[in-house]
PDB file of N, CA and C in Angstrom:
ATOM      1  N   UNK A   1       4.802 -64.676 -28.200  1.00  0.00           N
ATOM      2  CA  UNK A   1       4.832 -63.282 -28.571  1.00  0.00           C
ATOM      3  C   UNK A   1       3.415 -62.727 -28.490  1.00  0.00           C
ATOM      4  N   UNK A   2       3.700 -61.833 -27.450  1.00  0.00           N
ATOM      5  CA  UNK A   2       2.275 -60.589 -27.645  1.00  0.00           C
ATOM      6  C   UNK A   2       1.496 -60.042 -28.633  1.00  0.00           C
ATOM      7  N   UNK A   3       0.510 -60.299 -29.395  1.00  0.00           N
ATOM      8  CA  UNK A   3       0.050 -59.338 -30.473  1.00  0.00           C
ATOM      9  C   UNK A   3      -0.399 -58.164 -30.614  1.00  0.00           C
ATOM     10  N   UNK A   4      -0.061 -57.259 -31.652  1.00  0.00           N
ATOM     11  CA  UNK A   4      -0.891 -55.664 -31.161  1.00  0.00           C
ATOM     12  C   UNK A   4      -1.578 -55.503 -32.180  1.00  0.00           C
ATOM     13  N   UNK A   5      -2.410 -54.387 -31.986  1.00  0.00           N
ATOM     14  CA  UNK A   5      -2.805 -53.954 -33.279  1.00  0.00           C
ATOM     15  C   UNK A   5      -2.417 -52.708 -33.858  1.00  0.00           C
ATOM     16  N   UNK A   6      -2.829 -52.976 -35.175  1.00  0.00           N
ATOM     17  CA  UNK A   6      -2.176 -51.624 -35.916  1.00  0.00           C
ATOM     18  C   UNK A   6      -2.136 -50.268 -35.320  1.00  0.00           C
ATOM     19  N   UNK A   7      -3.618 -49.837 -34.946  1.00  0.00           N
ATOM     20  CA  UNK A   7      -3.289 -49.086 -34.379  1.00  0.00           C
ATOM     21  C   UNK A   7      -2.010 -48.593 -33.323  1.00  0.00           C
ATOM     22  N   UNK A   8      -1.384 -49.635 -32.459  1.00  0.00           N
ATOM     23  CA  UNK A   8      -0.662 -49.767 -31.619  1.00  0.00           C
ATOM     24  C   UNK A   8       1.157 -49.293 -32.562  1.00  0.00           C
ATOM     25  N   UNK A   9       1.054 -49.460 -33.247  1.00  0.00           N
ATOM     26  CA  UNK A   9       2.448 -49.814 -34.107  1.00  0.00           C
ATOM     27  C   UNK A   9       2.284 -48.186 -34.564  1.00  0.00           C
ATOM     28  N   UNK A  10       1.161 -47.691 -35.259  1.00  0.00           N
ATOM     29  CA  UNK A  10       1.195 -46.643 -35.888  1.00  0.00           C
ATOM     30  C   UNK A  10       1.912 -45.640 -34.608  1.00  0.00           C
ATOM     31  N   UNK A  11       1.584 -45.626 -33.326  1.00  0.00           N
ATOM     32  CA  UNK A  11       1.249 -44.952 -32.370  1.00  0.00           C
ATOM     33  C   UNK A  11       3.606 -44.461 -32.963  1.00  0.00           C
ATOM     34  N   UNK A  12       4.011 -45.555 -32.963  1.00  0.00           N
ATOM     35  CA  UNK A  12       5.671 -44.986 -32.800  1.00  0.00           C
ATOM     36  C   UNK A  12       5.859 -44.647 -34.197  1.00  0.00           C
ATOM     37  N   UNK A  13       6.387 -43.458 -33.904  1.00  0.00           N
ATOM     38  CA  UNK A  13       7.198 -42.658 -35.134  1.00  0.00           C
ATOM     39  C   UNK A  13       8.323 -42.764 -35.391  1.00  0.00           C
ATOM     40  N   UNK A  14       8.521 -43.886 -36.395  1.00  0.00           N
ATOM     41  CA  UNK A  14       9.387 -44.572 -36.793  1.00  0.00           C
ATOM     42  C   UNK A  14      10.024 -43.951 -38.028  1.00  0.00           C
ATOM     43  N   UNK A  15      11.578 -42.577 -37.575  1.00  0.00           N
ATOM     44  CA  UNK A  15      11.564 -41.803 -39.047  1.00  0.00           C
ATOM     45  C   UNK A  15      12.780 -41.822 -39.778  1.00  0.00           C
ATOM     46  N   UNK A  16      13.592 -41.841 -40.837  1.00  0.00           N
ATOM     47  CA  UNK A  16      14.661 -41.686 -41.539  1.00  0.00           C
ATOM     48  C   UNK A  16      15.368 -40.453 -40.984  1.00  0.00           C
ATOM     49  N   UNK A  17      16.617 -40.126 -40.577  1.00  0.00           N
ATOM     50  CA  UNK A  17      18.004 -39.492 -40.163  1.00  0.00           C
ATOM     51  C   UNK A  17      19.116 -39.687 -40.577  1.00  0.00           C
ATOM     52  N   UNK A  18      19.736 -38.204 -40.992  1.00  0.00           N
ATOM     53  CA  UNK A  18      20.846 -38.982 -41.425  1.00  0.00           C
ATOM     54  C   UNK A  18      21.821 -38.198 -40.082  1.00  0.00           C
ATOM     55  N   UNK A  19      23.066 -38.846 -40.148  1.00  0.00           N
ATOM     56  CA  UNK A  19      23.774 -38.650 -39.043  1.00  0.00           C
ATOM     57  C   UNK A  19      24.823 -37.555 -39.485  1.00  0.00           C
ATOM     58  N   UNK A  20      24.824 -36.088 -38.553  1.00  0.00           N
ATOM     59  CA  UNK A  20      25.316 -35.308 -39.202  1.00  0.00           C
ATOM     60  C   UNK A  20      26.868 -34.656 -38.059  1.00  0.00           C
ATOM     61  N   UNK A  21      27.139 -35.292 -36.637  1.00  0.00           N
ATOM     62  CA  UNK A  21      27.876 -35.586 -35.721  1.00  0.00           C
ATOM     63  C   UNK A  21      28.143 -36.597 -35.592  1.00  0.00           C
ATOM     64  N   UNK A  22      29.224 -37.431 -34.751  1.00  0.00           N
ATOM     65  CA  UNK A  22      29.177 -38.396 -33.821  1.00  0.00           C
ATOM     66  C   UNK A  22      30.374 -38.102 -32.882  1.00  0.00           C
ATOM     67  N   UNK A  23      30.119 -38.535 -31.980  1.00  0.00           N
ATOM     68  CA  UNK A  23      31.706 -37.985 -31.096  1.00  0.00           C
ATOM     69  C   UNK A  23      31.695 -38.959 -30.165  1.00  0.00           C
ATOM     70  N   UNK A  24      32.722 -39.894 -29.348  1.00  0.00           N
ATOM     71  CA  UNK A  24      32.293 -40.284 -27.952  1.00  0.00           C
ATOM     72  C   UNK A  24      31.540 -40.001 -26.638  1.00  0.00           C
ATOM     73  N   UNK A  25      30.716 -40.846 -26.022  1.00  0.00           N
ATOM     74  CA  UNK A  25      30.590 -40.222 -24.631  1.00  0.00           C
ATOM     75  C   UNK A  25      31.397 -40.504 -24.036  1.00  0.00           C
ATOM     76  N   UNK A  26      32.347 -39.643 -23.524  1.00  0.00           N
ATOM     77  CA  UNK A  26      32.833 -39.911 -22.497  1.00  0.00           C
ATOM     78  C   UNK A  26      32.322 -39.980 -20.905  1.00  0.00           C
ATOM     79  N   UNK A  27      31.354 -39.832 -20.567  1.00  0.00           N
ATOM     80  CA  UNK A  27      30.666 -39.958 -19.574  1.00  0.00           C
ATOM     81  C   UNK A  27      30.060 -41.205 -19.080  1.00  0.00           C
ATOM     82  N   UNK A  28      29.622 -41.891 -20.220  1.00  0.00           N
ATOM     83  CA  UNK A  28      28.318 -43.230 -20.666  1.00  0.00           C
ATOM     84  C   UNK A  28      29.815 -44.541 -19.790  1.00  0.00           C
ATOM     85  N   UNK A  29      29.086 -45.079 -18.950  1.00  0.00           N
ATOM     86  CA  UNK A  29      29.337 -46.201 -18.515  1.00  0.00           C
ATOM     87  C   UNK A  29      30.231 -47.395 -19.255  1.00  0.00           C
ATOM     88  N   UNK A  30      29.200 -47.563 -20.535  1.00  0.00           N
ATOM     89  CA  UNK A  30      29.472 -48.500 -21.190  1.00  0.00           C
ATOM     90  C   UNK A  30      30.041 -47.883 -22.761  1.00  0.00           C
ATOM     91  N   UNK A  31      31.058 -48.098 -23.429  1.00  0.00           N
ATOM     92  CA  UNK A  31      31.305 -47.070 -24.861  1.00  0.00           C
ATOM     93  C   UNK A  31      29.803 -46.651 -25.650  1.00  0.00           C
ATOM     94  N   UNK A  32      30.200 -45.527 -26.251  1.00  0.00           N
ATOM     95  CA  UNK A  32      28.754 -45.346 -26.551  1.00  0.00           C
ATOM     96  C   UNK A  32      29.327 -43.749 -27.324  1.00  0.00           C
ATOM     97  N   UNK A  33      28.431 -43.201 -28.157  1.00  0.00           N
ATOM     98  CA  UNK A  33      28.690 -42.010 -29.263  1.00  0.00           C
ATOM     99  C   UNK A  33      27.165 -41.099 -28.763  1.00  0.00           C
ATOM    100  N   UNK A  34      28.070 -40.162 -28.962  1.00  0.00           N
ATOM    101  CA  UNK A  34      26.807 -39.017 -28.925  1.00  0.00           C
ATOM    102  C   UNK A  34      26.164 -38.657 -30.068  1.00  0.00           C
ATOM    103  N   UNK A  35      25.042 -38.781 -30.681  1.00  0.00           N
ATOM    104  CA  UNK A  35      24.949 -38.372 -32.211  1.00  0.00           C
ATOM    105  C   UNK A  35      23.934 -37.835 -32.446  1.00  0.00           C
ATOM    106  N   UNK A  36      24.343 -36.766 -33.200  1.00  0.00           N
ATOM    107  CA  UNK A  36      23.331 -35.809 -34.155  1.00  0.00           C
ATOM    108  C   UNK A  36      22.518 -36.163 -35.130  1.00  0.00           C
ATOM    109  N   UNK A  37      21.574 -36.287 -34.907  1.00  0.00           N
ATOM    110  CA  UNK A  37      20.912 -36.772 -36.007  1.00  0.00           C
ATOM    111  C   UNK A  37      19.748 -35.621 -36.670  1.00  0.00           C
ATOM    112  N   UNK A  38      19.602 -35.550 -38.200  1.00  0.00           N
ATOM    113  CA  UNK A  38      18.835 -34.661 -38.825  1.00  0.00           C
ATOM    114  C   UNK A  38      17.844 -35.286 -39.652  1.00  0.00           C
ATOM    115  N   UNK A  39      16.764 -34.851 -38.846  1.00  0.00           N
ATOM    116  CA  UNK A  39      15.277 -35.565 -38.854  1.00  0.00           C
ATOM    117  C   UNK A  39      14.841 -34.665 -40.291  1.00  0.00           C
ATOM    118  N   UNK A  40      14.824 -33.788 -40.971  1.00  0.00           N
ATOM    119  CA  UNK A  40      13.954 -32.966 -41.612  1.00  0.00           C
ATOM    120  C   UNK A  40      13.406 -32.161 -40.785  1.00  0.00           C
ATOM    121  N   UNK A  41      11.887 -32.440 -41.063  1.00  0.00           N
ATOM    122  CA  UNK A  41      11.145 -31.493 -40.798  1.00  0.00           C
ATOM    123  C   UNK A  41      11.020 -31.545 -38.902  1.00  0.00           C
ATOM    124  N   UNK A  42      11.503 -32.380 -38.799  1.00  0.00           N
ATOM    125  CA  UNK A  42      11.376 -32.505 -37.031  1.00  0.00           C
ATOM    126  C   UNK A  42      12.844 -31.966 -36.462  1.00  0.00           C
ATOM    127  N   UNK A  43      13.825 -31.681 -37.470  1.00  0.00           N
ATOM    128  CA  UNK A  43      14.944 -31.007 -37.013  1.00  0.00           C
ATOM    129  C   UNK A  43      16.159 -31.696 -36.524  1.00  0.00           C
ATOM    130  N   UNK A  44      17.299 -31.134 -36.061  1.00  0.00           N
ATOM    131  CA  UNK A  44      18.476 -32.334 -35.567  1.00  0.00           C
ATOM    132  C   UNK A  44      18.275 -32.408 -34.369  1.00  0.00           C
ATOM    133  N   UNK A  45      18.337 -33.638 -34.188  1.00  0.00           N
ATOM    134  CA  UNK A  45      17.825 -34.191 -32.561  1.00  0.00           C
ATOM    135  C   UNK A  45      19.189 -35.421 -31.983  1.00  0.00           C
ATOM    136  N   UNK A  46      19.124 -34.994 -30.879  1.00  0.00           N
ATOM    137  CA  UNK A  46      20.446 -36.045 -30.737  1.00  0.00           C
ATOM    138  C   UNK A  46      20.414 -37.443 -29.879  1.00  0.00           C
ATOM    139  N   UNK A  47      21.095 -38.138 -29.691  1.00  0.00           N
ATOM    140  CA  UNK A  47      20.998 -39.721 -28.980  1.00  0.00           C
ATOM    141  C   UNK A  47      22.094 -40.263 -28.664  1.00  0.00           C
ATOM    142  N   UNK A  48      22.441 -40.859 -27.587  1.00  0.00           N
ATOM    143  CA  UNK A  48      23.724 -41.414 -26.857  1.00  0.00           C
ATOM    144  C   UNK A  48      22.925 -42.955 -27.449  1.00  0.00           C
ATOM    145  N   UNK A  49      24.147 -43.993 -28.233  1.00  0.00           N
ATOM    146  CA  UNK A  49      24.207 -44.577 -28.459  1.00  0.00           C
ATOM    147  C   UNK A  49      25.450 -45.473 -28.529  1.00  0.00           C
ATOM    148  N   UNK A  50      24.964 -46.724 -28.123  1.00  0.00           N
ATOM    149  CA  UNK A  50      26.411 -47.766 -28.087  1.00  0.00           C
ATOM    150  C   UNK A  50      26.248 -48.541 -29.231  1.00  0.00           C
ATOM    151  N   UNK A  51      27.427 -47.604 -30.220  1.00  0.00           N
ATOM    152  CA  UNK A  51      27.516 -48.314 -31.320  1.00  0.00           C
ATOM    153  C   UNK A  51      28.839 -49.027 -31.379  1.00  0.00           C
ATOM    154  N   UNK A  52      29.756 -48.245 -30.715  1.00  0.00           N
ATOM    155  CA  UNK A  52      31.245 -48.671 -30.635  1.00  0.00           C
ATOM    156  C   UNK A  52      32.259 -49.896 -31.233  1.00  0.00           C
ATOM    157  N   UNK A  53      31.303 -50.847 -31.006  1.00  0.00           N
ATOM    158  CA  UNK A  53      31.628 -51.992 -31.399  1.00  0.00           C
ATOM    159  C   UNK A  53      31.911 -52.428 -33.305  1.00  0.00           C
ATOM    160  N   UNK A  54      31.043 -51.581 -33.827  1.00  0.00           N
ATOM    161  CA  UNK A  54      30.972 -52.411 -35.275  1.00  0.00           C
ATOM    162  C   UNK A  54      31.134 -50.949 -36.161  1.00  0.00           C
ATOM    163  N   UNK A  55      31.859 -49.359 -35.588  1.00  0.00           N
ATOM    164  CA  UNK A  55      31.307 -48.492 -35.986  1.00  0.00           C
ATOM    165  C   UNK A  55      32.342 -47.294 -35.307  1.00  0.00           C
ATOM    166  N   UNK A  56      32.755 -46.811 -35.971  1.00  0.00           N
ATOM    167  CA  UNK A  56      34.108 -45.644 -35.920  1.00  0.00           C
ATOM    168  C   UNK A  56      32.741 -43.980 -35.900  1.00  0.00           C
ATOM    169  N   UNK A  57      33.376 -43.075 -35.426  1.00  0.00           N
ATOM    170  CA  UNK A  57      32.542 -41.772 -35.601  1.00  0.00           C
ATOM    171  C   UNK A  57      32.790 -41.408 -37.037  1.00  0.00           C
ATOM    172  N   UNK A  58      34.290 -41.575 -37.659  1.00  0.00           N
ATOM    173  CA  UNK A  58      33.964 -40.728 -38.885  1.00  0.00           C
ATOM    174  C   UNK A  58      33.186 -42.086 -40.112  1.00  0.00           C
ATOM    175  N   UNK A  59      32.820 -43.283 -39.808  1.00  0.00           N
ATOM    176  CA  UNK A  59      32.058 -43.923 -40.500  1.00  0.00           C
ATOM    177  C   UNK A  59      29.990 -43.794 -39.740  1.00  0.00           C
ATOM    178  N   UNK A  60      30.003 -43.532 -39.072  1.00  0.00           N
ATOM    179  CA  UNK A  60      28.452 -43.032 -38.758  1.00  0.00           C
ATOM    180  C   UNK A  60      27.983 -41.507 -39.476  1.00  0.00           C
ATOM    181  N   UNK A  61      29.318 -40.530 -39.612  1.00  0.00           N
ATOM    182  CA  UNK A  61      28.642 -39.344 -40.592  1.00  0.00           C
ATOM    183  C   UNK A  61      27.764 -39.562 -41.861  1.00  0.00           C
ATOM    184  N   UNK A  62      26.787 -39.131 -42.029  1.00  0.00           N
ATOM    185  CA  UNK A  62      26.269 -39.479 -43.327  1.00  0.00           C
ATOM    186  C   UNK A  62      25.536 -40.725 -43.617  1.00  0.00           C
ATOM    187  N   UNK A  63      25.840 -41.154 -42.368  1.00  0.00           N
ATOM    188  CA  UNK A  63      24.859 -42.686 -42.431  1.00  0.00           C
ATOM    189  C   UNK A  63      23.232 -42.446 -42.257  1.00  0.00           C
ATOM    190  N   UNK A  64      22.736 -42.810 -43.031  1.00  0.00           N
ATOM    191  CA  UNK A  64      20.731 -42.722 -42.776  1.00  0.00           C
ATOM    192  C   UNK A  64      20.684 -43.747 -41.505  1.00  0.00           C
ATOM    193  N   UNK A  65      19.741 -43.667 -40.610  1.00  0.00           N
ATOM    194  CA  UNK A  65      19.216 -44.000 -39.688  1.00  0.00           C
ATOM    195  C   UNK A  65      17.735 -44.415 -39.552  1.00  0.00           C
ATOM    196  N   UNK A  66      17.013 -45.561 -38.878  1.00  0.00           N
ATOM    197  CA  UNK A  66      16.084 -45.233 -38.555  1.00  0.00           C
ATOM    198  C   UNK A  66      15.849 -45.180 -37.546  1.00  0.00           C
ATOM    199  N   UNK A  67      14.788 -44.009 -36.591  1.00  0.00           N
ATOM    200  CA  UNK A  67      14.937 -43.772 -35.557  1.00  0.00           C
ATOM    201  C   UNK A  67      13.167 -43.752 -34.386  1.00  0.00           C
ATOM    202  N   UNK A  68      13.332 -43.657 -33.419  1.00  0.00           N
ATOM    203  CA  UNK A  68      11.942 -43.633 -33.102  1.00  0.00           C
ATOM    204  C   UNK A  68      12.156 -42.270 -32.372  1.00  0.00           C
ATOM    205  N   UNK A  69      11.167 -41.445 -32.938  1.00  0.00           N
ATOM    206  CA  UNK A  69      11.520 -40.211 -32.163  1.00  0.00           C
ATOM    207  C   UNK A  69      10.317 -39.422 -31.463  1.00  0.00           C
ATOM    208  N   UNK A  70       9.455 -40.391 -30.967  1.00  0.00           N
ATOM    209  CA  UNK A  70       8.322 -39.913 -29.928  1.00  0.00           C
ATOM    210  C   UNK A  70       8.509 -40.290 -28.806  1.00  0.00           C
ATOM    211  N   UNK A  71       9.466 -40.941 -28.279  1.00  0.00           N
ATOM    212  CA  UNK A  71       9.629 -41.418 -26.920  1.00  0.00           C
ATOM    213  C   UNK A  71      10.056 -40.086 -26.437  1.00  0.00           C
ATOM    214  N   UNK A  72      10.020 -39.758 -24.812  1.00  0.00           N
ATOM    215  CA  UNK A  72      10.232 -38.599 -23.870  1.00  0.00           C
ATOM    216  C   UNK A  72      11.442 -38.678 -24.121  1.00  0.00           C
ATOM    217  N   UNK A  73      11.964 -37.477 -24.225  1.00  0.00           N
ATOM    218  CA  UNK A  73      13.657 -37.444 -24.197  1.00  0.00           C
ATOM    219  C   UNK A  73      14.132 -37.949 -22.698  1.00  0.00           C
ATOM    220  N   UNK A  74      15.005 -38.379 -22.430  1.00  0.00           N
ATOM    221  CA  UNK A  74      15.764 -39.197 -21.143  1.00  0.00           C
ATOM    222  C   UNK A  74      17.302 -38.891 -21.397  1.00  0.00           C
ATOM    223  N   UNK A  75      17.681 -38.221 -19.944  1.00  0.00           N
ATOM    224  CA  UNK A  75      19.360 -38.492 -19.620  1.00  0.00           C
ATOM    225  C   UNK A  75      19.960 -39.508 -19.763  1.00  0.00           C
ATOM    226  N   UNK A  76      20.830 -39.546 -20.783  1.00  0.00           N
ATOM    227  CA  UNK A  76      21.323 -40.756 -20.863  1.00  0.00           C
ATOM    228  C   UNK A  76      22.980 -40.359 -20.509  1.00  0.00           C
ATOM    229  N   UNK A  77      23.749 -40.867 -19.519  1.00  0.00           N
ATOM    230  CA  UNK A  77      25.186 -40.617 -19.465  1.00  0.00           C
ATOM    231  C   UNK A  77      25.167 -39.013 -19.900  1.00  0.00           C
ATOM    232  N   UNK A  78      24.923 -37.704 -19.179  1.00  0.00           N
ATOM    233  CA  UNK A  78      25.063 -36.736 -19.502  1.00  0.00           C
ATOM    234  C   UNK A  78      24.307 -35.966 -20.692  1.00  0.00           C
ATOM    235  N   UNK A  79      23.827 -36.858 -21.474  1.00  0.00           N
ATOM    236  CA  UNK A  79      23.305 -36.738 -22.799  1.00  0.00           C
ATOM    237  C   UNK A  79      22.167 -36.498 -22.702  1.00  0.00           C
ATOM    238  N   UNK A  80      21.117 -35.317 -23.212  1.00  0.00           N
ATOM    239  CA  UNK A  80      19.711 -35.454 -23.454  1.00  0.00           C
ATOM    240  C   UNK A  80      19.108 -35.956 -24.134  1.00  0.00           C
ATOM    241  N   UNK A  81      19.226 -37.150 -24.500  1.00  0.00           N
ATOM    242  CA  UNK A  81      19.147 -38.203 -25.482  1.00  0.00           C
ATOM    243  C   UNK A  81      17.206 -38.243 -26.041  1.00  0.00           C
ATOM    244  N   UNK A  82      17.170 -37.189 -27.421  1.00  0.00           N
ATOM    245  CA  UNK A  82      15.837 -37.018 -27.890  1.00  0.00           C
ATOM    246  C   UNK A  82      15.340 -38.086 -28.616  1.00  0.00           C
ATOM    247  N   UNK A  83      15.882 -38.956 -29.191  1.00  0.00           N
ATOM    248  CA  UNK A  83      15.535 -40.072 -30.215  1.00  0.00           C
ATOM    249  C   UNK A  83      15.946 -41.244 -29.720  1.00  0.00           C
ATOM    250  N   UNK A  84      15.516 -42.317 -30.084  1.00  0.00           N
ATOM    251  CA  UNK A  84      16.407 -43.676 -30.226  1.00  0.00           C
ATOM    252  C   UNK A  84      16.688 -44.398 -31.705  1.00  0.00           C
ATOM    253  N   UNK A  85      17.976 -44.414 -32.070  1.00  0.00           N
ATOM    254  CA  UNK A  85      18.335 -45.021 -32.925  1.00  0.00           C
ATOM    255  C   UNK A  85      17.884 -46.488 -32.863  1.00  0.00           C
ATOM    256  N   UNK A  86      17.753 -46.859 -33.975  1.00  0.00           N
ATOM    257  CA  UNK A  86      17.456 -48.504 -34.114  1.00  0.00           C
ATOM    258  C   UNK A  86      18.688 -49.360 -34.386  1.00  0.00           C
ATOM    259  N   UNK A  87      18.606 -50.897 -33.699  1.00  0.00           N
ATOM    260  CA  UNK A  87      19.299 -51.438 -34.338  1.00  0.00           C
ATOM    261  C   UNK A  87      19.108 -53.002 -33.797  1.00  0.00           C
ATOM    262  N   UNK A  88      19.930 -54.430 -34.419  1.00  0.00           N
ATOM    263  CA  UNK A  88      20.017 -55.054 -33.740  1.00  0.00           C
ATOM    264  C   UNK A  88      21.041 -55.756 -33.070  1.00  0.00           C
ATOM    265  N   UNK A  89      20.857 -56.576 -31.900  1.00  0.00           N
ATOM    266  CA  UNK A  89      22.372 -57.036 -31.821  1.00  0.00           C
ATOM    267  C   UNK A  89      22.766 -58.478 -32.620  1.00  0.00           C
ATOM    268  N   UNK A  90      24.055 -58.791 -32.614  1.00  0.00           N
ATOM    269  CA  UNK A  90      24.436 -59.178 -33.624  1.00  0.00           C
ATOM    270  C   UNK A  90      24.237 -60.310 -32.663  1.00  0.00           C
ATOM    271  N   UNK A  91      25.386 -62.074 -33.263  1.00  0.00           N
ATOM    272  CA  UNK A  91      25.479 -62.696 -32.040  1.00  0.00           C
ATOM    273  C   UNK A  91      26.432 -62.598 -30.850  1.00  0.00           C
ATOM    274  N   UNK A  92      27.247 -61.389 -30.954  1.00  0.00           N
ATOM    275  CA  UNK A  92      28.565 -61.196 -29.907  1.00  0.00           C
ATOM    276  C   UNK A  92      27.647 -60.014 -28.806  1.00  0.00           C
ATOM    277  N   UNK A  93      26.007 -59.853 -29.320  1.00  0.00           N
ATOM    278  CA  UNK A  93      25.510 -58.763 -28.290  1.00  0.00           C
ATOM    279  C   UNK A  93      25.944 -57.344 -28.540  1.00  0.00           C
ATOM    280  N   UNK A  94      26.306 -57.673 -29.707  1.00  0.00           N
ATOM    281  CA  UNK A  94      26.445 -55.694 -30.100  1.00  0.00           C
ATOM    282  C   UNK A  94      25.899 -55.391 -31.321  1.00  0.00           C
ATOM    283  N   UNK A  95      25.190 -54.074 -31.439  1.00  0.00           N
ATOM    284  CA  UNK A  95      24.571 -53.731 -32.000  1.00  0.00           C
ATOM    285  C   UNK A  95      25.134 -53.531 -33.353  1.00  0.00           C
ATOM    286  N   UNK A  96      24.098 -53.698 -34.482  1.00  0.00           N
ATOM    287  CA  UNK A  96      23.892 -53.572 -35.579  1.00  0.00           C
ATOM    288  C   UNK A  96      22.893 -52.406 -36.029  1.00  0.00           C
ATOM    289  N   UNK A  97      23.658 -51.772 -36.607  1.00  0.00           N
ATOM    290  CA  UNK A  97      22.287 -50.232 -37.198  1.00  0.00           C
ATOM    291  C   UNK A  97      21.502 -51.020 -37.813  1.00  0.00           C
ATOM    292  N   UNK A  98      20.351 -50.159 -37.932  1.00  0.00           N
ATOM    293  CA  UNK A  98      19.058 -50.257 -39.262  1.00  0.00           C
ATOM    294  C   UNK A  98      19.671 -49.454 -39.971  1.00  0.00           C
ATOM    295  N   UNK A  99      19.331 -50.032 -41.166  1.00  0.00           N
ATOM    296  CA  UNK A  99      19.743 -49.424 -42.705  1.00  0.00           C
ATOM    297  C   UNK A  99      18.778 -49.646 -43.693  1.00  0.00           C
ATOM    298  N   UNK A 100      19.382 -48.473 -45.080  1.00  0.00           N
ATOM    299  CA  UNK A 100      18.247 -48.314 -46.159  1.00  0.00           C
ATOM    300  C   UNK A 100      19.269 -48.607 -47.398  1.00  0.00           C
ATOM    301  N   UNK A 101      18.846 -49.560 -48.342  1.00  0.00           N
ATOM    302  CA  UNK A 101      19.578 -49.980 -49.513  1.00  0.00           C
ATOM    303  C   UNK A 101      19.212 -48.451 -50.699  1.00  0.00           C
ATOM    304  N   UNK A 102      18.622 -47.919 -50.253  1.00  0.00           N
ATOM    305  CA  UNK A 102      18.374 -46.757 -51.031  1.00  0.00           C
ATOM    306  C   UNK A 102      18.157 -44.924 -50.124  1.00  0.00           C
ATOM    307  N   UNK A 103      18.893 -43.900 -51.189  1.00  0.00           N
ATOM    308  CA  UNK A 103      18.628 -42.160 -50.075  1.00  0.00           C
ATOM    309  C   UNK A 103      16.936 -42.614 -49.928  1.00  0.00           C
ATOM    310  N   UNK A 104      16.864 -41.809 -48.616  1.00  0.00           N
ATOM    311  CA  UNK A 104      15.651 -41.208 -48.313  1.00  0.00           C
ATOM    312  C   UNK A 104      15.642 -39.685 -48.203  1.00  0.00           C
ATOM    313  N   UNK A 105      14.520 -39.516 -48.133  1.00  0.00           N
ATOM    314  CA  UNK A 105      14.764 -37.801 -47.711  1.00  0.00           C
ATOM    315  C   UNK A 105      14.373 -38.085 -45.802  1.00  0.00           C
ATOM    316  N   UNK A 106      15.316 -36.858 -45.124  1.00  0.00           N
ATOM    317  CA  UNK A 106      15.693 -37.276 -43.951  1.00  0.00           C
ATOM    318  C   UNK A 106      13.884 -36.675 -43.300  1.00  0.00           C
ATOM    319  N   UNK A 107      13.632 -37.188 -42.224  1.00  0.00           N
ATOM    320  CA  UNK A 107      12.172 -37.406 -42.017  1.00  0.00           C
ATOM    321  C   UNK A 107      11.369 -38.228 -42.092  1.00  0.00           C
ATOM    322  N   UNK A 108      11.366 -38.600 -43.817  1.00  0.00           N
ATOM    323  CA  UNK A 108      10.097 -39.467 -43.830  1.00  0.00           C
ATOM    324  C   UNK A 108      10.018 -40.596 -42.938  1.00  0.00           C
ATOM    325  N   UNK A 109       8.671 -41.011 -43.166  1.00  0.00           N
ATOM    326  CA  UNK A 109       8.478 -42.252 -41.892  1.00  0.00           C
ATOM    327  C   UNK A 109       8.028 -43.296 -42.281  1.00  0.00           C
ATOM    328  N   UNK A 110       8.327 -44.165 -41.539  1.00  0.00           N
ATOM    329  CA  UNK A 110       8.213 -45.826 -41.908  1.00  0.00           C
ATOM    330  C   UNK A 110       6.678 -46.397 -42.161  1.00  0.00           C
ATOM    331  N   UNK A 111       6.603 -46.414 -43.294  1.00  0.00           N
ATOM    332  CA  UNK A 111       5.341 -47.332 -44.051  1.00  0.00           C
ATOM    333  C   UNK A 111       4.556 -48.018 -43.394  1.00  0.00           C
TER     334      UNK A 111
END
């Protein structure tokens, strides 16, 4: 594994969202949700994501997120996909959200 330095880590804006859409893409190749996400002070920003697997649309409403939201927005399957949701995959290769055992206020950013 590569090492960085702090500086390097600070550089991604790593922020709390809560999810205030989700709908299918129907476009996206592989299953995958279109989702709204509401940053605070950076506003609702949205992201094509393949959550499909472990994760219904009306169970992603209201879910906190963490998200990286300085990357260039990119077409994703039709989608102007502004953020990237976090997550990891499990061992079947499908993703697992990041989660918070406690509310945040939507915005703040990762410590």
């Amino acid at each position: 594994m590569q090492s960085i330095e702090w500086d390097d880590f600070q550089r991604v804006e790593l922020r709390v969202g809560t999810v205030v859409s989700a709908e299918p893409n129907a476009k996206a190749l592989k299953p995958a949700y279109v989702l709204r996400v509401d940053l605070g002070e950076l506003g609702v920003k949205t992201s094509s994501a393949q959550l499909t697997a472990h994760y219904r649309c009306d169970e992603l409403i209201g879910r906190q997120v963490l998200c990286v939201c300085n990357f260039a927005p990119k077409r994703i399957a039709g989608v102007r996909s502004e953020i990237l949701v976090t997550g990891v995959h499990d061992a079947a290769d499908k993703v697992v959200l990041t989660g918070f055992d406690k509310p945040l206020p939507n915005g703040a950013r990762l410590a």
